[in-house]
PDB file of N, CA and C in Angstrom:
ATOM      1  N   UNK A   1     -13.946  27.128 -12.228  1.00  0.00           N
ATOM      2  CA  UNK A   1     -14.384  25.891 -11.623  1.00  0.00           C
ATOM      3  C   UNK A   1     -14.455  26.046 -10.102  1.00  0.00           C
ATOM      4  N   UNK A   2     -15.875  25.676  -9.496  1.00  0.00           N
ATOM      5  CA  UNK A   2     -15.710  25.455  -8.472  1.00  0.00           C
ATOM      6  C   UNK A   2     -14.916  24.660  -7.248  1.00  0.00           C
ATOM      7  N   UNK A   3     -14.660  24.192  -6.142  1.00  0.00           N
ATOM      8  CA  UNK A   3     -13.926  23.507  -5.171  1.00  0.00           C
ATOM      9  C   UNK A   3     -13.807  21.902  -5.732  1.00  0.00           C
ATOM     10  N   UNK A   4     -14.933  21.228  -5.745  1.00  0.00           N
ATOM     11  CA  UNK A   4     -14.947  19.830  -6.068  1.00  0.00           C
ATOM     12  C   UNK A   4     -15.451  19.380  -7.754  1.00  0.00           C
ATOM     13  N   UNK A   5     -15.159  20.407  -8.657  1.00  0.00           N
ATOM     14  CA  UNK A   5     -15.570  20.062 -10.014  1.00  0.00           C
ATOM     15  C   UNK A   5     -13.975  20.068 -10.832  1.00  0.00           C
ATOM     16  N   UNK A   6     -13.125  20.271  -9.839  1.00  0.00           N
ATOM     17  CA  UNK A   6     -11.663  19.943 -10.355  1.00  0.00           C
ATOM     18  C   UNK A   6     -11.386  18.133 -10.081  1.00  0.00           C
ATOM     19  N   UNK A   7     -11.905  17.710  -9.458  1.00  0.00           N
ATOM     20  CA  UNK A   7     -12.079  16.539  -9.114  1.00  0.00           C
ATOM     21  C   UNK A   7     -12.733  15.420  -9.417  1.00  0.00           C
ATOM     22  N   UNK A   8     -13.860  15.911  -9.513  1.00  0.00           N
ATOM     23  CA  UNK A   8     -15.649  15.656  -9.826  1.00  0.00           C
ATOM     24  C   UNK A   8     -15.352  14.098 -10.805  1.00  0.00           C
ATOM     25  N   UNK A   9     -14.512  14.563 -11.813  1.00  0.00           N
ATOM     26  CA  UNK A   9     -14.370  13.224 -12.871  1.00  0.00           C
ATOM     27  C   UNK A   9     -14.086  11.947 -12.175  1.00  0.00           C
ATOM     28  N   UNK A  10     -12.970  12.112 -11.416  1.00  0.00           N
ATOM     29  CA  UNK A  10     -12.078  11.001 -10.070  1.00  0.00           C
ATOM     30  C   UNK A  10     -12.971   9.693  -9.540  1.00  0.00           C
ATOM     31  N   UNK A  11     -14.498  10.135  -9.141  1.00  0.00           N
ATOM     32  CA  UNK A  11     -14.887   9.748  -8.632  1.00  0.00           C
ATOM     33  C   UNK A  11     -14.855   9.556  -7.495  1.00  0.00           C
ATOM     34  N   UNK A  12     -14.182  10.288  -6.632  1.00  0.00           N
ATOM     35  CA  UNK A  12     -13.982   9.590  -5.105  1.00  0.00           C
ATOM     36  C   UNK A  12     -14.946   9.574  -4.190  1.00  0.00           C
ATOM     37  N   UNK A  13     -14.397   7.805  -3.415  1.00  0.00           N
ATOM     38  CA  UNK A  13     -15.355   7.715  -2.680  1.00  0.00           C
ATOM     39  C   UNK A  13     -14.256   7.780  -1.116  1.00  0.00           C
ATOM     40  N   UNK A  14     -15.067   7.581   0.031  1.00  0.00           N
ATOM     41  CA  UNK A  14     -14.061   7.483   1.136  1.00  0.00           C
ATOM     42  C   UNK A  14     -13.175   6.658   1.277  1.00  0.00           C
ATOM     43  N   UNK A  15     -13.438   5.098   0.528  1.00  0.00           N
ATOM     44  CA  UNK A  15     -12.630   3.944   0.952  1.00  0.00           C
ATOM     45  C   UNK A  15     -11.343   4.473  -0.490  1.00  0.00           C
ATOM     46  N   UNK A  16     -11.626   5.362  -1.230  1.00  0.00           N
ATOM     47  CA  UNK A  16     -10.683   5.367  -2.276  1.00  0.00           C
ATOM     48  C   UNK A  16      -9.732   6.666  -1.858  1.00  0.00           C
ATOM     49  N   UNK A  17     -10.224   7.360  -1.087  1.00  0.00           N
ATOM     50  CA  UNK A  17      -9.560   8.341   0.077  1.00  0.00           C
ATOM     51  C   UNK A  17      -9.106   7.503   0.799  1.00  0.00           C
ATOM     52  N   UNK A  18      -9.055   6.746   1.348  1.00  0.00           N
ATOM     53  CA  UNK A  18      -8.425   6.429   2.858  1.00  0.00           C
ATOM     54  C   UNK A  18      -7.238   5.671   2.456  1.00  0.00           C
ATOM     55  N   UNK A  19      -7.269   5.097   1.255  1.00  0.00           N
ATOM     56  CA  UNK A  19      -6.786   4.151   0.776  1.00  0.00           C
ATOM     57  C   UNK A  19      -5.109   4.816   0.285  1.00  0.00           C
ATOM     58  N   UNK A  20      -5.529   6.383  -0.856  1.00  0.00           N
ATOM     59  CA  UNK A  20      -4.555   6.970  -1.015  1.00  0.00           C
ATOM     60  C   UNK A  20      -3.569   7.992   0.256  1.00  0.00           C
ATOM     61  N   UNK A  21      -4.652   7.687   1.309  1.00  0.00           N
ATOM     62  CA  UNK A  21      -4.006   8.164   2.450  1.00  0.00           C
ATOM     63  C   UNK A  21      -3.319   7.839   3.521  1.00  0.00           C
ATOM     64  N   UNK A  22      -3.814   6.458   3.295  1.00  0.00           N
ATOM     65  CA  UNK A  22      -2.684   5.064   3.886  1.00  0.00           C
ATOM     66  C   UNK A  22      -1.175   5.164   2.930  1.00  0.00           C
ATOM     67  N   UNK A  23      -1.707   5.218   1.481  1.00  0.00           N
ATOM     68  CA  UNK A  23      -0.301   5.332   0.908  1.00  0.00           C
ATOM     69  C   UNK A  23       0.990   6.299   1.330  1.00  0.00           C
ATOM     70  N   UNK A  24       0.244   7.539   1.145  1.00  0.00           N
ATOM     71  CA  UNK A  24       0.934   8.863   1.857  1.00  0.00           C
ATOM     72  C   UNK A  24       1.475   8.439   3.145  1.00  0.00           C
ATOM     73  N   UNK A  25       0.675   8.126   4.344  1.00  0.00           N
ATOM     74  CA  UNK A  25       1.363   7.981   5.429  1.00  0.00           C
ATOM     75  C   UNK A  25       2.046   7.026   5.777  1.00  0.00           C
ATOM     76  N   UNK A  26       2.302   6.062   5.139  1.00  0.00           N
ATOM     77  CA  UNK A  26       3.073   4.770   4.970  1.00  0.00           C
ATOM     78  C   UNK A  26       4.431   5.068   4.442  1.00  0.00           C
ATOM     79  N   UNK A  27       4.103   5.871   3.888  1.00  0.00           N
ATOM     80  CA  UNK A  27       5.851   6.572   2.983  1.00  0.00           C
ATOM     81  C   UNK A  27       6.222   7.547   4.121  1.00  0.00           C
ATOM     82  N   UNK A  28       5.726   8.416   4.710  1.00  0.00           N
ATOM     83  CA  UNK A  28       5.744   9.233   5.376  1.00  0.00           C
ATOM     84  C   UNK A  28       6.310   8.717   6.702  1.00  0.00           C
ATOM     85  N   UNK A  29       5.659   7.603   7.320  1.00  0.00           N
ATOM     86  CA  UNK A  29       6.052   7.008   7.978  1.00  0.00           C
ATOM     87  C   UNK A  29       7.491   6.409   8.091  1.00  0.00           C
ATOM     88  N   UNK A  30       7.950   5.488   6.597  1.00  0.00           N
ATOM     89  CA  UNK A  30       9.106   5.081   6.449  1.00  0.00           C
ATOM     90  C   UNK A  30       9.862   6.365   5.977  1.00  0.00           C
ATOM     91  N   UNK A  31      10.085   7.443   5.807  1.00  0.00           N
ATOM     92  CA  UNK A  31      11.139   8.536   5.871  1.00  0.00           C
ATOM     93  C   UNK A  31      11.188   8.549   6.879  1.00  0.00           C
ATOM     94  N   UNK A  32      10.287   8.884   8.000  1.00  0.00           N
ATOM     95  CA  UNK A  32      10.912   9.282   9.713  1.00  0.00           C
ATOM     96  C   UNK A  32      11.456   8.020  10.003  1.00  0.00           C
ATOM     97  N   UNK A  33      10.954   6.646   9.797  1.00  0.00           N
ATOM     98  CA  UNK A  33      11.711   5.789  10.543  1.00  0.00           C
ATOM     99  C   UNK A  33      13.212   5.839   9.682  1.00  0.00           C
ATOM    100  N   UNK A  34      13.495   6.061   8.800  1.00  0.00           N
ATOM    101  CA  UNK A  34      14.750   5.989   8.020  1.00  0.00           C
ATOM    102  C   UNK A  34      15.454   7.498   8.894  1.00  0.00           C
ATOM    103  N   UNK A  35      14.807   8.541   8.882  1.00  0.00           N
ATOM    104  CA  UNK A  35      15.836   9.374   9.722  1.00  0.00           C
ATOM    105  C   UNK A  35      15.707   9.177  11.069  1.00  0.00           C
ATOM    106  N   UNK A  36      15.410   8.497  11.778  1.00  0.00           N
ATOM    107  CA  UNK A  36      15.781   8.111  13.051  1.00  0.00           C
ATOM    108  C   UNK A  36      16.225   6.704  13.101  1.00  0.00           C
ATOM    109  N   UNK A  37      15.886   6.247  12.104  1.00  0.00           N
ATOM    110  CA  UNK A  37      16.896   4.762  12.242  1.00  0.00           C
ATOM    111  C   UNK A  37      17.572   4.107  11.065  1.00  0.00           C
ATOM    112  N   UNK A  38      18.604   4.643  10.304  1.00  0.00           N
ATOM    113  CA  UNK A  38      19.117   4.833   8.884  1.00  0.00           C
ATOM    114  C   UNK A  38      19.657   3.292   9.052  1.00  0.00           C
ATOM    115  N   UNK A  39      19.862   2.654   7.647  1.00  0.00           N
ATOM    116  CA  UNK A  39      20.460   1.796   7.378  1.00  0.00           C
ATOM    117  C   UNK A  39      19.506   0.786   6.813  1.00  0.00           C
ATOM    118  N   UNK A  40      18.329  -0.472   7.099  1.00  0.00           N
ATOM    119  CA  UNK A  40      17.931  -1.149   6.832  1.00  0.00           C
ATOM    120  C   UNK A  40      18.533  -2.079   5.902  1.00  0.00           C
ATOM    121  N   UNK A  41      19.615  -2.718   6.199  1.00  0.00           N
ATOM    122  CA  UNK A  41      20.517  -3.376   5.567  1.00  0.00           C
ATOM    123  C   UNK A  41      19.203  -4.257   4.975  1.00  0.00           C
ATOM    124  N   UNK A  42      20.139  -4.615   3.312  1.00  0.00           N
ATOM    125  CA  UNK A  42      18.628  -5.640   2.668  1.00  0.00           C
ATOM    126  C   UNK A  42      19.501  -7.018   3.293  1.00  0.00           C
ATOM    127  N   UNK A  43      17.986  -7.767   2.883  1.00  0.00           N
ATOM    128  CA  UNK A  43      18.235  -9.246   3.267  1.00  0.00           C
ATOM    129  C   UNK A  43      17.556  -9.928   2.293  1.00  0.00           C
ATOM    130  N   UNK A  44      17.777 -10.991   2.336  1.00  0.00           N
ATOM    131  CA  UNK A  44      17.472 -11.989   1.375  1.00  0.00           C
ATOM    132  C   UNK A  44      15.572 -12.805   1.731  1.00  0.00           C
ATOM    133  N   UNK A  45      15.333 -12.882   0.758  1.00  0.00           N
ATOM    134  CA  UNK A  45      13.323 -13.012   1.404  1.00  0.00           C
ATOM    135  C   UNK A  45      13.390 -14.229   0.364  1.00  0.00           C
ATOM    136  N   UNK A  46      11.503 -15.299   0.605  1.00  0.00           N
ATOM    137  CA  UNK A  46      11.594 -16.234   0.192  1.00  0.00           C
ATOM    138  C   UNK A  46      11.731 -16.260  -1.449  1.00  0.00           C
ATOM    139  N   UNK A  47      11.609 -14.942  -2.234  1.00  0.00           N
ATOM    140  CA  UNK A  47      11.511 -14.732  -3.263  1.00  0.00           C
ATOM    141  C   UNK A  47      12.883 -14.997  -3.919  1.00  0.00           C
ATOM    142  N   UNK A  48      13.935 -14.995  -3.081  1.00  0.00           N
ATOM    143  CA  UNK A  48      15.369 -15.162  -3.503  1.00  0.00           C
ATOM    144  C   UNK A  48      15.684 -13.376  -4.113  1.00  0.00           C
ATOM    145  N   UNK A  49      15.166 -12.445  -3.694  1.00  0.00           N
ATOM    146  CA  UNK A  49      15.523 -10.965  -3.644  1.00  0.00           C
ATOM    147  C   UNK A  49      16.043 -10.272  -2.840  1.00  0.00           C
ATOM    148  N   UNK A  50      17.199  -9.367  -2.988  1.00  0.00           N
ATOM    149  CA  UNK A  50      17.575  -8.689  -2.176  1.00  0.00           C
ATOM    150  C   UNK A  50      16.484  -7.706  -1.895  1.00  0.00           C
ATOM    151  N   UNK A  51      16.337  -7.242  -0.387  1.00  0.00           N
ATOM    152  CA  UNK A  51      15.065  -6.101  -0.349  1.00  0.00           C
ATOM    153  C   UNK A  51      15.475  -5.145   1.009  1.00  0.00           C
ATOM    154  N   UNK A  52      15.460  -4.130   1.039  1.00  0.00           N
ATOM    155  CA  UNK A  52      15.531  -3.053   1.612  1.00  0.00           C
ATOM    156  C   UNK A  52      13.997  -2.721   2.321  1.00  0.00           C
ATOM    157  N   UNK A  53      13.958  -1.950   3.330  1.00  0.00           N
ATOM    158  CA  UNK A  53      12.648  -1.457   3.856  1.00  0.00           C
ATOM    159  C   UNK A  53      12.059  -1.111   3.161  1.00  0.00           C
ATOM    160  N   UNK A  54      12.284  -0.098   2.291  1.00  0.00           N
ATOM    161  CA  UNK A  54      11.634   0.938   1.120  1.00  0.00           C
ATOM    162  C   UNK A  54      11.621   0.182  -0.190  1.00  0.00           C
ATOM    163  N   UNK A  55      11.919  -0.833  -0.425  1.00  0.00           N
ATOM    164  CA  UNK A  55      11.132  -1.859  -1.692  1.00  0.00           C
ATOM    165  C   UNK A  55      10.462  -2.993  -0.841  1.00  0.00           C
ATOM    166  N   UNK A  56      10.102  -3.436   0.311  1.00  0.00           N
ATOM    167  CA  UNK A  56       9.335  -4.188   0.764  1.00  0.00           C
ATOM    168  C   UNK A  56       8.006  -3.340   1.176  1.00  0.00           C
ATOM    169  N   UNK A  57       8.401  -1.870   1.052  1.00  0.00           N
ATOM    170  CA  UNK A  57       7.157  -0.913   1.291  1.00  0.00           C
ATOM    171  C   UNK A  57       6.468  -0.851   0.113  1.00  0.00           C
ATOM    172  N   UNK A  58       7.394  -0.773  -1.184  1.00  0.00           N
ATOM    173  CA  UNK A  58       6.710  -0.345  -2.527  1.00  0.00           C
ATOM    174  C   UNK A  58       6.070  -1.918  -2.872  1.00  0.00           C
ATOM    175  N   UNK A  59       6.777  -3.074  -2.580  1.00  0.00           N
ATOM    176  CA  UNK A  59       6.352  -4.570  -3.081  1.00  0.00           C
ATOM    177  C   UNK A  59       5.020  -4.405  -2.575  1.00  0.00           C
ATOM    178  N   UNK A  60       4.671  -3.877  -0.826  1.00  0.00           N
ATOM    179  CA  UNK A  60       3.243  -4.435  -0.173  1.00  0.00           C
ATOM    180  C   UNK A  60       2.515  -3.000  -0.910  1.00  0.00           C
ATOM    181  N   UNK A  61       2.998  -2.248  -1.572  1.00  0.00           N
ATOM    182  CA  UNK A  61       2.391  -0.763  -1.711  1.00  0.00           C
ATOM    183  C   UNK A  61       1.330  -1.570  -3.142  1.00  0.00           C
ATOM    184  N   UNK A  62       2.374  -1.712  -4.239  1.00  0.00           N
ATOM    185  CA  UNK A  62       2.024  -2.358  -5.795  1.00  0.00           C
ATOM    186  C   UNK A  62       0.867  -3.885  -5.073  1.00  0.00           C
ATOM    187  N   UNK A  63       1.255  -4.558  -4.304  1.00  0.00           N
ATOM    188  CA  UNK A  63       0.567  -5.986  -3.925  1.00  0.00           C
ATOM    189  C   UNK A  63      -0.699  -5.009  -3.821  1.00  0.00           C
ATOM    190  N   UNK A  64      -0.976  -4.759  -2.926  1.00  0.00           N
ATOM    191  CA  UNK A  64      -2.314  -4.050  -2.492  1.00  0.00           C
ATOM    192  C   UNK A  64      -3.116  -3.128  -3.356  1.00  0.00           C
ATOM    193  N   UNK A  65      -2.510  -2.702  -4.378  1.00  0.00           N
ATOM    194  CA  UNK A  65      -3.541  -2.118  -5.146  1.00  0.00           C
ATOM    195  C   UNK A  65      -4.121  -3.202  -6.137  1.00  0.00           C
ATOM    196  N   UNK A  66      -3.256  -4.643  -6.490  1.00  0.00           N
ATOM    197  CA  UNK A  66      -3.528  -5.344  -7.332  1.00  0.00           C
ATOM    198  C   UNK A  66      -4.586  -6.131  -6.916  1.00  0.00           C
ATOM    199  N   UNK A  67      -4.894  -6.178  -5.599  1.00  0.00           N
ATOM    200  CA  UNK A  67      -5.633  -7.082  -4.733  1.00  0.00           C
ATOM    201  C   UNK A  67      -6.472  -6.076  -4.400  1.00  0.00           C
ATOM    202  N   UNK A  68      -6.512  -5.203  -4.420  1.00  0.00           N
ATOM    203  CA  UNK A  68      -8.214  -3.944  -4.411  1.00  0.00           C
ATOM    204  C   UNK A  68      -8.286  -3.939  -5.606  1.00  0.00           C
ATOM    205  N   UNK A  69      -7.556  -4.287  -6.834  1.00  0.00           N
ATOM    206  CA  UNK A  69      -8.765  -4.175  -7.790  1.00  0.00           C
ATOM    207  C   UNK A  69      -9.153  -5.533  -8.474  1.00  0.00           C
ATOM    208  N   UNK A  70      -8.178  -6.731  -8.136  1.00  0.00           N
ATOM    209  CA  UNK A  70      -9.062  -7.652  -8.353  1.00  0.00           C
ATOM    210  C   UNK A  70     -10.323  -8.143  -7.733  1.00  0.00           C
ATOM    211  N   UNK A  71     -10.189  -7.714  -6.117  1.00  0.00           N
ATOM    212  CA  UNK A  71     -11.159  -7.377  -5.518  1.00  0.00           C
ATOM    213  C   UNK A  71     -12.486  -7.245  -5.950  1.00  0.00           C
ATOM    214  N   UNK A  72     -12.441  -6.092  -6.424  1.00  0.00           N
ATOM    215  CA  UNK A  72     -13.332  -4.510  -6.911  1.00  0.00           C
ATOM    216  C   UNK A  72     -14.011  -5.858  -8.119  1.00  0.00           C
ATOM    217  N   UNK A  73     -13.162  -6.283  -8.986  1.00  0.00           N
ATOM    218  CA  UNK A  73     -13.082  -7.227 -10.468  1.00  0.00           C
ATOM    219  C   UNK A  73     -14.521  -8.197 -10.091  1.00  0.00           C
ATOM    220  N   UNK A  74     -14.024  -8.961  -8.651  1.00  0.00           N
ATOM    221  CA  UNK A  74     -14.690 -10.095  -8.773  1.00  0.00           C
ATOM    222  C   UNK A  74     -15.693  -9.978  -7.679  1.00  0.00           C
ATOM    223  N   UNK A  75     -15.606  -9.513  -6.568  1.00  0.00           N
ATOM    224  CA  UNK A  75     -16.772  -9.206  -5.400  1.00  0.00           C
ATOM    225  C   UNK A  75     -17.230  -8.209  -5.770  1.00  0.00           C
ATOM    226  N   UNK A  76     -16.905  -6.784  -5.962  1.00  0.00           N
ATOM    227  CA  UNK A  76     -17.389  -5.389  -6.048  1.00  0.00           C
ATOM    228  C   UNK A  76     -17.072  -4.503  -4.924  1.00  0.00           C
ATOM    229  N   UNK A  77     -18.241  -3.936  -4.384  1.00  0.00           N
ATOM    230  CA  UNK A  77     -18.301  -2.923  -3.607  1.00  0.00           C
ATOM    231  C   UNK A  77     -17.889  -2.767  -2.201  1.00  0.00           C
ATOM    232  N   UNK A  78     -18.172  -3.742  -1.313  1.00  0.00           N
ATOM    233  CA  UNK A  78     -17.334  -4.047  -0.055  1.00  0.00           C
ATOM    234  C   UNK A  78     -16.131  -4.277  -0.312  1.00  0.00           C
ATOM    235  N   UNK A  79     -15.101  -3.399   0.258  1.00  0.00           N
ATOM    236  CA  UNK A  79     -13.846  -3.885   0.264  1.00  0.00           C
ATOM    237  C   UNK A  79     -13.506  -3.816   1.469  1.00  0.00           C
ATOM    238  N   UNK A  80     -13.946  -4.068   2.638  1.00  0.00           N
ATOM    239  CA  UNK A  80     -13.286  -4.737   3.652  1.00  0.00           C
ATOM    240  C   UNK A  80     -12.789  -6.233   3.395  1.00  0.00           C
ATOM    241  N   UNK A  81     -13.086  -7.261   2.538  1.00  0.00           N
ATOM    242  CA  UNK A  81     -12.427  -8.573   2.106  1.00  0.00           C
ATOM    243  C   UNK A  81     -10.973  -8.107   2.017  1.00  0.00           C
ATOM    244  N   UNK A  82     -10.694  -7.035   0.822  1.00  0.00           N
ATOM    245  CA  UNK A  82      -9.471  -7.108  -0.236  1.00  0.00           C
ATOM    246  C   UNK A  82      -8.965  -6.456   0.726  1.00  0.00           C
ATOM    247  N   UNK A  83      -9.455  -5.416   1.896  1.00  0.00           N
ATOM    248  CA  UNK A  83      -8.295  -4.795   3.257  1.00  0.00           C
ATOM    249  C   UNK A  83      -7.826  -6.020   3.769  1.00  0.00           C
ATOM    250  N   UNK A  84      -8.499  -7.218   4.318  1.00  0.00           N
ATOM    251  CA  UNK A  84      -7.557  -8.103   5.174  1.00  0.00           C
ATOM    252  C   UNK A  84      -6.710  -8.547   4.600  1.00  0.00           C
ATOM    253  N   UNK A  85      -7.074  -8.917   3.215  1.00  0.00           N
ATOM    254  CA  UNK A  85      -5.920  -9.626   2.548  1.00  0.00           C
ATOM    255  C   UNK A  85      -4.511  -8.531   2.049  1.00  0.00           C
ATOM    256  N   UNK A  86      -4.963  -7.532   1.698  1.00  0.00           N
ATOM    257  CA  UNK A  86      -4.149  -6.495   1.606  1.00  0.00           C
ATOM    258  C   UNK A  86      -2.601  -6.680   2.744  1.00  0.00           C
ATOM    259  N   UNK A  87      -3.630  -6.331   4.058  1.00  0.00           N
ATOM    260  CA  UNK A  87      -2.943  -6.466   5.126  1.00  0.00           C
ATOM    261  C   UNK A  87      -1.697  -7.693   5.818  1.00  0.00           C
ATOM    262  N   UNK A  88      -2.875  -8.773   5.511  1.00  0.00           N
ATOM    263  CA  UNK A  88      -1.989 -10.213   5.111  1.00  0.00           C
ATOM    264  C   UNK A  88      -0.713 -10.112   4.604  1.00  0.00           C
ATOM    265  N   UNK A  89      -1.111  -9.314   3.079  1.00  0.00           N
ATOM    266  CA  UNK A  89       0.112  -9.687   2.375  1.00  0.00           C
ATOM    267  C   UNK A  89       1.321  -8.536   2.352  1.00  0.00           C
ATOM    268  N   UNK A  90       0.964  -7.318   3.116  1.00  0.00           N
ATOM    269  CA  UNK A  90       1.765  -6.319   3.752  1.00  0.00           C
ATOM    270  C   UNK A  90       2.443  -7.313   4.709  1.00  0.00           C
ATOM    271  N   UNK A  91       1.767  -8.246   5.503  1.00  0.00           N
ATOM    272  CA  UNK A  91       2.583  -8.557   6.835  1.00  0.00           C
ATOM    273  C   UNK A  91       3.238  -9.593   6.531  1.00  0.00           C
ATOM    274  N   UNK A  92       3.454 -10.388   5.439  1.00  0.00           N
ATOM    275  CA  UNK A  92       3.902 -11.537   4.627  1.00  0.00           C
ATOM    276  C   UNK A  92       5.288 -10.653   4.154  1.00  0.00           C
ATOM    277  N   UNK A  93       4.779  -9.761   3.550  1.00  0.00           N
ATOM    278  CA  UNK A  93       6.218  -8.863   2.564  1.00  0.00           C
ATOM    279  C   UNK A  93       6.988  -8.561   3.593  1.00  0.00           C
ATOM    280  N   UNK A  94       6.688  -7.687   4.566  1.00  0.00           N
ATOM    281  CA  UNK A  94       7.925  -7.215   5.670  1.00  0.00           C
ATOM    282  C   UNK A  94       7.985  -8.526   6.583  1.00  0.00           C
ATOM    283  N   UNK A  95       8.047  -9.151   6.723  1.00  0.00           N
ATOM    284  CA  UNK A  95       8.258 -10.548   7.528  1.00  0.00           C
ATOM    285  C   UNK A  95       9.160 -11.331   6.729  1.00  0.00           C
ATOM    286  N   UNK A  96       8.551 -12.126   5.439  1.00  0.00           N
ATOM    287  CA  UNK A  96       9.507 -12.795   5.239  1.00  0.00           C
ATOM    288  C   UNK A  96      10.246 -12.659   4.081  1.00  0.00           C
ATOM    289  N   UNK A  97       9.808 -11.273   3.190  1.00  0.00           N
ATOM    290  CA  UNK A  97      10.824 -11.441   1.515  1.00  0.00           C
ATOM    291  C   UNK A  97      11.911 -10.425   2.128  1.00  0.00           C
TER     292      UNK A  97
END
Protein backbone atom coordinates (compact mmCIF):
# COMPACT_ATOMS: atom_id res chain seq x y z
CA UNK A 1 0.00 0.00 0.00
CA UNK A 2 0.92 3.20 -0.89
CA UNK A 3 1.35 6.56 1.63
CA UNK A 4 -2.40 7.70 1.70
CA UNK A 5 -4.33 4.32 0.74
CA UNK A 6 -3.72 3.25 4.47
CA UNK A 7 -6.04 5.98 5.18
CA UNK A 8 -7.93 6.53 2.00
CA UNK A 9 -11.21 4.76 3.72
CA UNK A 10 -11.14 7.71 6.77
CA UNK A 11 -12.10 10.12 4.58
CA UNK A 12 -10.26 13.04 5.76
CA UNK A 13 -10.91 16.28 5.20
CA UNK A 14 -8.90 19.40 6.78
CA UNK A 15 -11.63 20.57 9.19
CA UNK A 16 -11.63 16.72 10.37
CA UNK A 17 -7.71 17.14 10.73
CA UNK A 18 -7.66 20.17 12.59
CA UNK A 19 -10.24 19.08 14.67
CA UNK A 20 -8.28 15.76 15.82
CA UNK A 21 -5.42 18.08 16.24
CA UNK A 22 -7.00 20.46 18.53
CA UNK A 23 -7.74 17.26 20.50
CA UNK A 24 -4.03 16.19 20.69
CA UNK A 25 -2.88 19.58 21.63
CA UNK A 26 -5.41 20.30 24.18
CA UNK A 27 -4.28 17.17 26.13
CA UNK A 28 -0.88 18.03 25.41
CA UNK A 29 -1.37 21.23 26.57
CA UNK A 30 -3.06 20.15 29.94
CA UNK A 31 -0.01 17.62 30.79
CA UNK A 32 2.49 20.64 30.64
CA UNK A 33 0.17 22.79 32.51
CA UNK A 34 -0.25 19.88 35.15
CA UNK A 35 3.67 19.55 35.30
CA UNK A 36 4.28 23.02 35.87
CA UNK A 37 1.32 23.62 37.88
CA UNK A 38 0.19 20.22 39.71
CA UNK A 39 -2.80 20.04 41.79
CA UNK A 40 -6.10 21.46 40.22
CA UNK A 41 -8.02 20.85 43.26
CA UNK A 42 -11.79 19.80 41.92
CA UNK A 43 -14.59 22.06 42.67
CA UNK A 44 -18.00 21.85 42.63
CA UNK A 45 -19.77 23.24 38.99
CA UNK A 46 -23.45 24.04 38.22
CA UNK A 47 -23.95 20.39 37.43
CA UNK A 48 -23.57 19.56 41.21
CA UNK A 49 -20.10 17.47 40.09
CA UNK A 50 -17.00 17.25 41.47
CA UNK A 51 -14.48 18.17 38.44
CA UNK A 52 -10.85 18.36 38.12
CA UNK A 53 -9.03 20.17 35.07
CA UNK A 54 -8.63 16.92 33.18
CA UNK A 55 -12.49 15.90 33.33
CA UNK A 56 -13.61 19.47 32.50
CA UNK A 57 -11.09 18.88 29.49
CA UNK A 58 -12.64 15.42 28.61
CA UNK A 59 -16.52 16.97 29.49
CA UNK A 60 -15.65 20.07 26.71
CA UNK A 61 -13.54 17.24 24.69
CA UNK A 62 -17.01 14.53 24.51
CA UNK A 63 -19.42 18.13 24.35
CA UNK A 64 -17.73 19.08 21.14
CA UNK A 65 -17.72 16.17 19.19
CA UNK A 66 -21.51 15.77 20.01
CA UNK A 67 -22.13 19.26 18.72
CA UNK A 68 -19.93 18.64 15.35
CA UNK A 69 -21.94 15.95 14.64
CA UNK A 70 -25.19 17.13 15.36
CA UNK A 71 -24.01 19.90 13.50
CA UNK A 72 -22.80 17.84 10.47
CA UNK A 73 -26.80 15.97 11.25
CA UNK A 74 -28.70 19.10 10.71
CA UNK A 75 -26.73 22.04 8.72
CA UNK A 76 -24.01 19.85 6.94
CA UNK A 77 -20.92 21.01 5.51
CA UNK A 78 -19.86 24.39 7.04
CA UNK A 79 -18.79 23.84 10.33
CA UNK A 80 -17.67 27.03 11.37
CA UNK A 81 -21.46 27.29 13.22
CA UNK A 82 -20.75 23.96 15.42
CA UNK A 83 -16.80 25.66 16.11
CA UNK A 84 -18.44 28.67 17.94
CA UNK A 85 -20.67 26.76 19.76
CA UNK A 86 -18.13 24.13 20.43
CA UNK A 87 -16.07 26.90 21.84
CA UNK A 88 -18.99 28.40 23.87
CA UNK A 89 -19.45 25.36 25.50
CA UNK A 90 -15.58 24.64 26.17
CA UNK A 91 -15.72 28.15 27.85
CA UNK A 92 -19.02 27.34 29.83
CA UNK A 93 -17.31 23.84 31.08
CA UNK A 94 -13.99 25.39 32.44
CA UNK A 95 -15.77 28.46 33.89
CA UNK A 96 -18.51 27.25 35.58
CA UNK A 97 -18.96 23.14 36.15
Amino acid sequence: MQGTDLISWMAWTWPTALFFIAIFASIAAMGVWEYYAPGGAPRRGVFGLDTTRGDRLFISILGSCFIFLAWLGFYGAPLWGGLAISLLWAFFVFRWV
